[in-house]
N, C-alpha and C. Protein backbone atom coordinates (compact mmCIF):
# COMPACT_ATOMS: atom_id res chain seq x y z
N UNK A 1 0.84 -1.18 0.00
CA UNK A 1 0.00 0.00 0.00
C UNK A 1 0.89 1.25 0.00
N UNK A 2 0.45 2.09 -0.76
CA UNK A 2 1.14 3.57 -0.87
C UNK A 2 0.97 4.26 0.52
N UNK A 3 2.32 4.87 0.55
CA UNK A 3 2.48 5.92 2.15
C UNK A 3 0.72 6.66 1.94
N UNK A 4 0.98 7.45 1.17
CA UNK A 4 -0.34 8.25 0.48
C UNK A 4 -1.57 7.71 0.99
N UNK A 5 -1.77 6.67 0.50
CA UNK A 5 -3.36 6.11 0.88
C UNK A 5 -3.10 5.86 2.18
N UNK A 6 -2.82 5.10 3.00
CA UNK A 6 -2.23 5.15 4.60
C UNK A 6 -2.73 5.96 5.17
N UNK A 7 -2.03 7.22 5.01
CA UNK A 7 -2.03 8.26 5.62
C UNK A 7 -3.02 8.82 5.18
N UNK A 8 -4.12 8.84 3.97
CA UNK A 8 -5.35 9.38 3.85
C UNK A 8 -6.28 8.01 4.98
N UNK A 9 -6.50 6.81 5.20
CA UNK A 9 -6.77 6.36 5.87
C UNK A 9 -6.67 6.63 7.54
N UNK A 10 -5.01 6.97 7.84
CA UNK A 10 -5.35 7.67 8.82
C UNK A 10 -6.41 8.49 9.58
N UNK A 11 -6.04 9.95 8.73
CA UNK A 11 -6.65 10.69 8.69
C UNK A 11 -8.21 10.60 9.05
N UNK A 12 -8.92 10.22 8.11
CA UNK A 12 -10.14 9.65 8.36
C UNK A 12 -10.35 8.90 9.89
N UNK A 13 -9.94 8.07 10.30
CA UNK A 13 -10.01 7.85 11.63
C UNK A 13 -9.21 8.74 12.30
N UNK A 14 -9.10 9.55 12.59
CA UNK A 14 -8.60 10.62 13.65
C UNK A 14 -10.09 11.41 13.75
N UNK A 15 -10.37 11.62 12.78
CA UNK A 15 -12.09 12.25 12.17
C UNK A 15 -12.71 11.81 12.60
N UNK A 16 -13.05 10.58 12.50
CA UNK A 16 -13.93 9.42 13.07
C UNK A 16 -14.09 9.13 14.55
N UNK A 17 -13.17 9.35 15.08
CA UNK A 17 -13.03 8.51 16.61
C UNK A 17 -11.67 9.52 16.79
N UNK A 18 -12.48 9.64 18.54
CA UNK A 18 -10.94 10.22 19.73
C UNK A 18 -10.22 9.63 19.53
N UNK A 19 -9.32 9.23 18.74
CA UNK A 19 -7.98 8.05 19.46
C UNK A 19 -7.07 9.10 20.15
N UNK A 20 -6.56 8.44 21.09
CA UNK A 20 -5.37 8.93 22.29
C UNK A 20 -4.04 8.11 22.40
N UNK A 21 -3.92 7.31 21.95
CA UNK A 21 -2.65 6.40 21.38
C UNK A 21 -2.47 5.92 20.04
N UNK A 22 -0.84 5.35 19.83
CA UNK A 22 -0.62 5.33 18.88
C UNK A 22 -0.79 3.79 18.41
N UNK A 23 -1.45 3.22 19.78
CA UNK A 23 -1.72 2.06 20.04
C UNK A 23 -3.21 1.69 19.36
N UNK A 24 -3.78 2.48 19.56
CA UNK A 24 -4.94 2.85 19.25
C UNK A 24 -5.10 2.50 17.76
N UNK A 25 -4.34 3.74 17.49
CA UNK A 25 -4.37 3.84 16.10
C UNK A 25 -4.33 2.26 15.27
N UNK A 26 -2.57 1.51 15.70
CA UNK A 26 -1.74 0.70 14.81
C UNK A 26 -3.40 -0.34 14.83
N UNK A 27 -4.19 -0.81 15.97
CA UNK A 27 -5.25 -2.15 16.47
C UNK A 27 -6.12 -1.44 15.00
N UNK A 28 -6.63 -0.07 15.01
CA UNK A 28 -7.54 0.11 13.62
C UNK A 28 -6.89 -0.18 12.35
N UNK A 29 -6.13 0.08 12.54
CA UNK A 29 -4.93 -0.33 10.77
C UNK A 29 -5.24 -2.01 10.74
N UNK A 30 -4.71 -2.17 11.86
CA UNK A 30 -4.19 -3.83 12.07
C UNK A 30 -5.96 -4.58 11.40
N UNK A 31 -6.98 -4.13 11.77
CA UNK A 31 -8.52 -4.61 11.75
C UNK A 31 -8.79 -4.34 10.53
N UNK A 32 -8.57 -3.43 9.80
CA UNK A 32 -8.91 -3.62 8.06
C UNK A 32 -7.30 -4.14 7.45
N UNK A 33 -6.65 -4.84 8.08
CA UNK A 33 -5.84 -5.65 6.98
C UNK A 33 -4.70 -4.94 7.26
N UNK A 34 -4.08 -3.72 7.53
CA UNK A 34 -3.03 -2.56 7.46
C UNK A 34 -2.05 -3.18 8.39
N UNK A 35 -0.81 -3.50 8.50
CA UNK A 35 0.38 -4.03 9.31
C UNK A 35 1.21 -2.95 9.58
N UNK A 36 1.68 -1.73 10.52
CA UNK A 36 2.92 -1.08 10.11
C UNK A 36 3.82 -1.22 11.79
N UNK A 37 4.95 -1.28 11.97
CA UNK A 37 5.18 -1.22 12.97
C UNK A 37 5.37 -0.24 13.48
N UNK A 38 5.63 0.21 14.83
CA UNK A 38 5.59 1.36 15.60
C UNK A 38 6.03 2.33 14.66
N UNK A 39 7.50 2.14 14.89
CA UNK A 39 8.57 3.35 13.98
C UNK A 39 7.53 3.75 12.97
N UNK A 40 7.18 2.72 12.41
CA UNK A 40 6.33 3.31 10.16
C UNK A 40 5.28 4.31 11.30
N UNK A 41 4.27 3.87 11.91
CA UNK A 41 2.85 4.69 12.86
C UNK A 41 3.75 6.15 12.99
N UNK A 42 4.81 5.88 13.76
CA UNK A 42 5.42 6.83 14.31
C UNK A 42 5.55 8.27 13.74
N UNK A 43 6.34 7.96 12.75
CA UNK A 43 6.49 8.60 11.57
C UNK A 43 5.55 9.18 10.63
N UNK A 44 4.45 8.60 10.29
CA UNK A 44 3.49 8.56 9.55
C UNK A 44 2.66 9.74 10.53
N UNK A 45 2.25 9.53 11.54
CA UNK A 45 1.44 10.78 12.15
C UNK A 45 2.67 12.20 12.38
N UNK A 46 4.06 11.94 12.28
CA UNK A 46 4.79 13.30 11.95
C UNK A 46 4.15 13.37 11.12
N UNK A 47 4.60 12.95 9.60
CA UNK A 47 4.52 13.71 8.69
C UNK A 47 2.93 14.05 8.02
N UNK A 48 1.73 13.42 8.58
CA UNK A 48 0.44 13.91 8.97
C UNK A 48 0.35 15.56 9.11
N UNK A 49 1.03 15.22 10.24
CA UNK A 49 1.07 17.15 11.09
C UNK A 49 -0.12 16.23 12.26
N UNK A 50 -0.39 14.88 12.96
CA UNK A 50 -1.43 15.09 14.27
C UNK A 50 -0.43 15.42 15.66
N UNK A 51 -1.36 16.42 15.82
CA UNK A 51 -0.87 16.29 17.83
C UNK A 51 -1.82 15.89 18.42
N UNK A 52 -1.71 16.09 19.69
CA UNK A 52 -2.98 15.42 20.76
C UNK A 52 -3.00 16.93 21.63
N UNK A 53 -4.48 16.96 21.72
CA UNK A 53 -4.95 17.84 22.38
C UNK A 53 -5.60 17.38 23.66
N UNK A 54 -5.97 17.98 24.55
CA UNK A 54 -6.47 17.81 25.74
C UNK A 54 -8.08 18.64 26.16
N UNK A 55 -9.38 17.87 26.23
CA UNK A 55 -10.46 18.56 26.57
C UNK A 55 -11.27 17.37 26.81
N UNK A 56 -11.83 18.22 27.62
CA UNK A 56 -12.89 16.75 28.76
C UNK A 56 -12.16 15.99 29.68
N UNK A 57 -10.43 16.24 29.98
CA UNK A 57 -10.17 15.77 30.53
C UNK A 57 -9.69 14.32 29.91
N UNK A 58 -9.81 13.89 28.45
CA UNK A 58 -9.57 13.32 27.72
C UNK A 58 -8.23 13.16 26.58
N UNK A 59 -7.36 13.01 26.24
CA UNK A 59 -6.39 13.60 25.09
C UNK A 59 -6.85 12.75 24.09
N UNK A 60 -6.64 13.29 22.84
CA UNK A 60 -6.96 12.17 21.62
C UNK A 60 -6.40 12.84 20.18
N UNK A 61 -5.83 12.60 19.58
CA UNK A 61 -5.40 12.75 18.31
C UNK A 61 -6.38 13.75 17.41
N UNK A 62 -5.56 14.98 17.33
CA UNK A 62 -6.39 15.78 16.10
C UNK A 62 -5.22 15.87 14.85
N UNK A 63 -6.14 16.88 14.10
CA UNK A 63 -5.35 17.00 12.62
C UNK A 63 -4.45 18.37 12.80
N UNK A 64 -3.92 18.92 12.71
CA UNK A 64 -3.19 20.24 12.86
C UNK A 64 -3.65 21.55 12.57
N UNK A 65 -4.64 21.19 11.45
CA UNK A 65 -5.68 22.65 11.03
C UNK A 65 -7.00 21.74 11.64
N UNK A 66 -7.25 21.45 12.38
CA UNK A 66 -8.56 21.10 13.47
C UNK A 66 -8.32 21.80 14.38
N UNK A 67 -7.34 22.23 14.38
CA UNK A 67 -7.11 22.74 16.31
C UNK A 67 -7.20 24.18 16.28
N UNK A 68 -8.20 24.68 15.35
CA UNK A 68 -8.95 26.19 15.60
C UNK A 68 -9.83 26.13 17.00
N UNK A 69 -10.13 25.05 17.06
CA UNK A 69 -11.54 25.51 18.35
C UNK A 69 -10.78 25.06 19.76
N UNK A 70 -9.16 24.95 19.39
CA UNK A 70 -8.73 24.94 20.77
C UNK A 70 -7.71 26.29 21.22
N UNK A 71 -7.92 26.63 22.49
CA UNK A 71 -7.08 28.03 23.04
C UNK A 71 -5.65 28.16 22.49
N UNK A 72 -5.08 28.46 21.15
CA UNK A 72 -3.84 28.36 20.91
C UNK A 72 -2.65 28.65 21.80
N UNK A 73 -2.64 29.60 23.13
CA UNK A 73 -1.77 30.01 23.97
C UNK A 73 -1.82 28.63 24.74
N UNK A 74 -2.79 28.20 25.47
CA UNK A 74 -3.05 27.09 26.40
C UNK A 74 -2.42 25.75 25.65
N UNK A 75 -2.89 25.68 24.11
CA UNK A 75 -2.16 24.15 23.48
C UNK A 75 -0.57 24.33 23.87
N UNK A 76 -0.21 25.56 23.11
CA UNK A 76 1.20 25.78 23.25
C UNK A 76 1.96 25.65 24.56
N UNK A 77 1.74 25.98 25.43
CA UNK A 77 1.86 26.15 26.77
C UNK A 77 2.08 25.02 27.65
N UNK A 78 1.46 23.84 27.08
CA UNK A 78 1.83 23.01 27.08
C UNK A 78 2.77 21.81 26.59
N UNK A 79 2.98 22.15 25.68
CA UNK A 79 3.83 21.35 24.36
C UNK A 79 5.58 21.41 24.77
N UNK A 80 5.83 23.10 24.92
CA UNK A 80 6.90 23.92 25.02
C UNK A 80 7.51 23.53 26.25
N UNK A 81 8.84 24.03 26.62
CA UNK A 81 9.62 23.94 27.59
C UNK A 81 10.10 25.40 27.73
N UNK A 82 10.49 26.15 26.87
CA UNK A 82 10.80 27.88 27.29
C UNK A 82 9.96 28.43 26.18
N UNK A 83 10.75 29.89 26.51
CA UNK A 83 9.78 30.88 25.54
C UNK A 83 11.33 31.89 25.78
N UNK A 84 11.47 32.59 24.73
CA UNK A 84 12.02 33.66 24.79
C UNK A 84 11.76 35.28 23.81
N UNK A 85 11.83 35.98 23.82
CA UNK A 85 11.68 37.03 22.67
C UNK A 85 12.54 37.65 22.78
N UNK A 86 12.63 37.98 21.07
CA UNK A 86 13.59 38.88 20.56
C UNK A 86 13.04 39.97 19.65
N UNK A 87 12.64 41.03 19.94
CA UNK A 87 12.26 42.46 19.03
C UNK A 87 10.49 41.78 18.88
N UNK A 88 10.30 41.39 17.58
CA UNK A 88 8.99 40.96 16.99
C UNK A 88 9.07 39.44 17.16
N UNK A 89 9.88 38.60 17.74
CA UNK A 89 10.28 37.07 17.42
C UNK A 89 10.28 36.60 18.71
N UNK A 90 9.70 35.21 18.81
CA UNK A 90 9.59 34.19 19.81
C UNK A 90 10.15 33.24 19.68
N UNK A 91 11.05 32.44 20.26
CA UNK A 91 12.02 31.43 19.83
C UNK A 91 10.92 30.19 21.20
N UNK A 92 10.74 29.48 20.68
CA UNK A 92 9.96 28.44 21.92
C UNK A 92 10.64 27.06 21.63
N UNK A 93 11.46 26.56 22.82
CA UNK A 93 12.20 25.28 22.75
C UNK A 93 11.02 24.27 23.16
N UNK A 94 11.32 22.97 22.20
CA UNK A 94 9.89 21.99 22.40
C UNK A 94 10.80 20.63 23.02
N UNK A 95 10.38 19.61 23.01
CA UNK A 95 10.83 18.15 23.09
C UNK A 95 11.28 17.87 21.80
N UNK A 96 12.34 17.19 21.23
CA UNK A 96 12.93 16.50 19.89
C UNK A 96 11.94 16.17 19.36
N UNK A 97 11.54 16.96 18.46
CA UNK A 97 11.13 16.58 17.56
C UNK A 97 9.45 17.05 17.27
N UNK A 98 8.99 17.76 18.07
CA UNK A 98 7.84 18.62 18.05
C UNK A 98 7.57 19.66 17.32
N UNK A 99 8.43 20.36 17.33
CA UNK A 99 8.92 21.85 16.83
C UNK A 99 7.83 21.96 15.28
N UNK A 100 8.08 21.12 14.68
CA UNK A 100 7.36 20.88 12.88
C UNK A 100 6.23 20.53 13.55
N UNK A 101 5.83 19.76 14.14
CA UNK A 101 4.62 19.76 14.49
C UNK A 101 3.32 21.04 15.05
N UNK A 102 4.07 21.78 16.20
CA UNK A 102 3.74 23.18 16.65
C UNK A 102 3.44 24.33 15.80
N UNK A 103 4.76 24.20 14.75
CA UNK A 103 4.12 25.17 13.65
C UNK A 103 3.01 24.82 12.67
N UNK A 104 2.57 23.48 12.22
CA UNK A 104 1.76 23.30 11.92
C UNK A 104 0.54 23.78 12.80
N UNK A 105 0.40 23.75 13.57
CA UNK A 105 -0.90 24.12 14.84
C UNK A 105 -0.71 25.21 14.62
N UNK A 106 0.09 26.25 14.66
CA UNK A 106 0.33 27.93 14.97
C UNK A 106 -0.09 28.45 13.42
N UNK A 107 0.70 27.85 12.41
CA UNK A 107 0.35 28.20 11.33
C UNK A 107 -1.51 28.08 10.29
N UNK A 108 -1.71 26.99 11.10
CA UNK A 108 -2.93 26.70 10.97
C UNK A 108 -4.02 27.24 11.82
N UNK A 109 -4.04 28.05 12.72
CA UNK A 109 -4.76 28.86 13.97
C UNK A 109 -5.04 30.42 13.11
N UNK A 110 -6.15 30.86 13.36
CA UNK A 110 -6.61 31.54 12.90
C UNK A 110 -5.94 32.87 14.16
N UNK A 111 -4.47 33.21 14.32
CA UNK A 111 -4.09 34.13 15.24
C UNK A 111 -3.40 35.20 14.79
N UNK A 112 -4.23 36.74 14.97
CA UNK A 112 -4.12 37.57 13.89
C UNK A 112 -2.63 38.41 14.16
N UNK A 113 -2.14 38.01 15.20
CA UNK A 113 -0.91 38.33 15.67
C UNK A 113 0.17 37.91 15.46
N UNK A 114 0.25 36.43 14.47
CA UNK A 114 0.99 35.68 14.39
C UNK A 114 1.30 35.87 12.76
N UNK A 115 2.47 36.17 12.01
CA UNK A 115 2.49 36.44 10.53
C UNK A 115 2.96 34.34 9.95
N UNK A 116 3.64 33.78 10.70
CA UNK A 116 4.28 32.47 10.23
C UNK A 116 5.17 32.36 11.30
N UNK A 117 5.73 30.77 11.25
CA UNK A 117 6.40 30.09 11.98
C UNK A 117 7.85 29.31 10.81
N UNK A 118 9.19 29.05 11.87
CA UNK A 118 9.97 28.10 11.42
C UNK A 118 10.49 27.27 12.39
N UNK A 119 10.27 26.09 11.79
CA UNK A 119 10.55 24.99 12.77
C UNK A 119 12.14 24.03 12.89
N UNK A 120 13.10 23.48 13.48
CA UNK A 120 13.52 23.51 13.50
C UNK A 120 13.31 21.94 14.51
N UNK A 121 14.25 21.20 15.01
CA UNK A 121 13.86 19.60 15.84
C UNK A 121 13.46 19.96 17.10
N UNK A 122 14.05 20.88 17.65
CA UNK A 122 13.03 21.31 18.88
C UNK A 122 12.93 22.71 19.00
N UNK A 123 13.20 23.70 18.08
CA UNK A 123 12.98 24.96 18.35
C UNK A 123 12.09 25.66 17.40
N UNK A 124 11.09 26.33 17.23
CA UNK A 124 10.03 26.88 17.13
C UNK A 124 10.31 28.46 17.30
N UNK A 125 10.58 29.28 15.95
CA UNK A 125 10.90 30.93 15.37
C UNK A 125 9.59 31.20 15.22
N UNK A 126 8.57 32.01 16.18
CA UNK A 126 7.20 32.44 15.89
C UNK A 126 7.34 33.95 15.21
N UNK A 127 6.96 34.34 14.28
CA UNK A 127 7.61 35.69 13.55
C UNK A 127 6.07 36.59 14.06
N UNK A 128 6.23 37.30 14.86
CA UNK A 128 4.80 37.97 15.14
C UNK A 128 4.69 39.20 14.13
N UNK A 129 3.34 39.77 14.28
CA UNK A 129 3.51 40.63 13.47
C UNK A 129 3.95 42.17 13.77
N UNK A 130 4.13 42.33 15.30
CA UNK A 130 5.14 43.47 15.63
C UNK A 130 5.29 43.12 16.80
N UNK A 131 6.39 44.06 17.74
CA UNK A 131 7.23 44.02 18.91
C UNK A 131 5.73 43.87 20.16
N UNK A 132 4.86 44.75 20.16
CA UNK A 132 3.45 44.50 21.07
C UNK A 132 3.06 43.22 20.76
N UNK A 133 2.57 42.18 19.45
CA UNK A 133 2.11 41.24 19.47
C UNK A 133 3.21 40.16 20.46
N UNK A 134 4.53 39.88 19.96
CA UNK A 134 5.60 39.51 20.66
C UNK A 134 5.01 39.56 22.14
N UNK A 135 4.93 40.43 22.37
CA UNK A 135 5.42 40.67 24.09
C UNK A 135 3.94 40.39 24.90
N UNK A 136 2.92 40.27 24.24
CA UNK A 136 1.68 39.84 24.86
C UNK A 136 1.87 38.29 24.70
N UNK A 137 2.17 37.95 23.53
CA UNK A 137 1.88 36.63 23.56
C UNK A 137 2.97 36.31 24.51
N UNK A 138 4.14 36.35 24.23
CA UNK A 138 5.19 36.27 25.62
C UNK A 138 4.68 35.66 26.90
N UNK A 139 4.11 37.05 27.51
CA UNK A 139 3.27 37.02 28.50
C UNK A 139 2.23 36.09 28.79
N UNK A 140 1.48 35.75 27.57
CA UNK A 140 0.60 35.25 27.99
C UNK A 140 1.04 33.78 27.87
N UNK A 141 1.76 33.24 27.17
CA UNK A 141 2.57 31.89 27.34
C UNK A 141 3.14 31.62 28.68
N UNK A 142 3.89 32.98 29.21
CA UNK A 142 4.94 32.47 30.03
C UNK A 142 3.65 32.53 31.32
N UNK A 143 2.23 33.27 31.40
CA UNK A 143 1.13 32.92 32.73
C UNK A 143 0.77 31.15 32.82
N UNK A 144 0.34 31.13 30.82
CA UNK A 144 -0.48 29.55 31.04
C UNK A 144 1.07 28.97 31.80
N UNK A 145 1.87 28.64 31.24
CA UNK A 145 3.39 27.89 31.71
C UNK A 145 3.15 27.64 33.45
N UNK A 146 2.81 28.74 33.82
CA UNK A 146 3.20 28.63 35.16
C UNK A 146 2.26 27.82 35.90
């Protein structure tokens, strides 16, 4: 089977159903016929763009432009490990290998303060759209953080 179709299969079940593991996921592949081992799953939801969000007290696998109807400061806030700014720029250090993931979420968020993102294996360049946008969001990262 093509990466392609896979990963449009994915997709569709992330749509379909909360899943919250990747365990989750491989048992639905595994039930219509699909074999991949961890690493292939692994990989395959990188290059997706899913993270897992948190509501109800629940986490479960979304798509990266799904995650409009969640608090973009609060997702982030969680994901991240620092925050820093520079002039109009936010540099946010993630876990290995998040970073591409985050900008997908940021870039995909309807946040009128935010012009684009560059990602990097764990560091995350938020390019705001001036020195005030910077320094609120700052702020308001470094409150949820705490």
């Amino acid at each position: 089977m093509k990466k392609s179709k896979r990963h449009q299969i994915i997709k569709d079940m992330i749509k379909a159903e909360k899943l919250g593991t990747q365990k989750e996921i491989q048992d639905r592949l595994e039930k219509i016929g699909i074999f991949v081992t961890q690493t292939t799953l692994s990989r395959d939801l990188r290059e997706i763009g899913l993270t897992k969000v948190k509501k109800d007290e629940k986490s479960y696998y979304v798509l990266a432009f799904e995650t409009e109807e969640v608090n973009l400061i609060e997702f982030l806030s969680k994901h991240i490990q620092s925050v820093a700014r520079a002039e109009f720029s936010l540099v946010l250090h993630t876990d290995l290998g998040e970073a591409s993931i985050l900008a997908n979420v940021v870039d995909g968020h309807p946040e009128g303060r935010i012009l684009g993102t560059v990602a990097g294996a764990d560091t995350l360049l938020v390019i705001c759209r001036d020195q005030e946008a910077a320094s609120e969001i700052e702020g308001e990262l470094l409150s949820a953080m705490d």
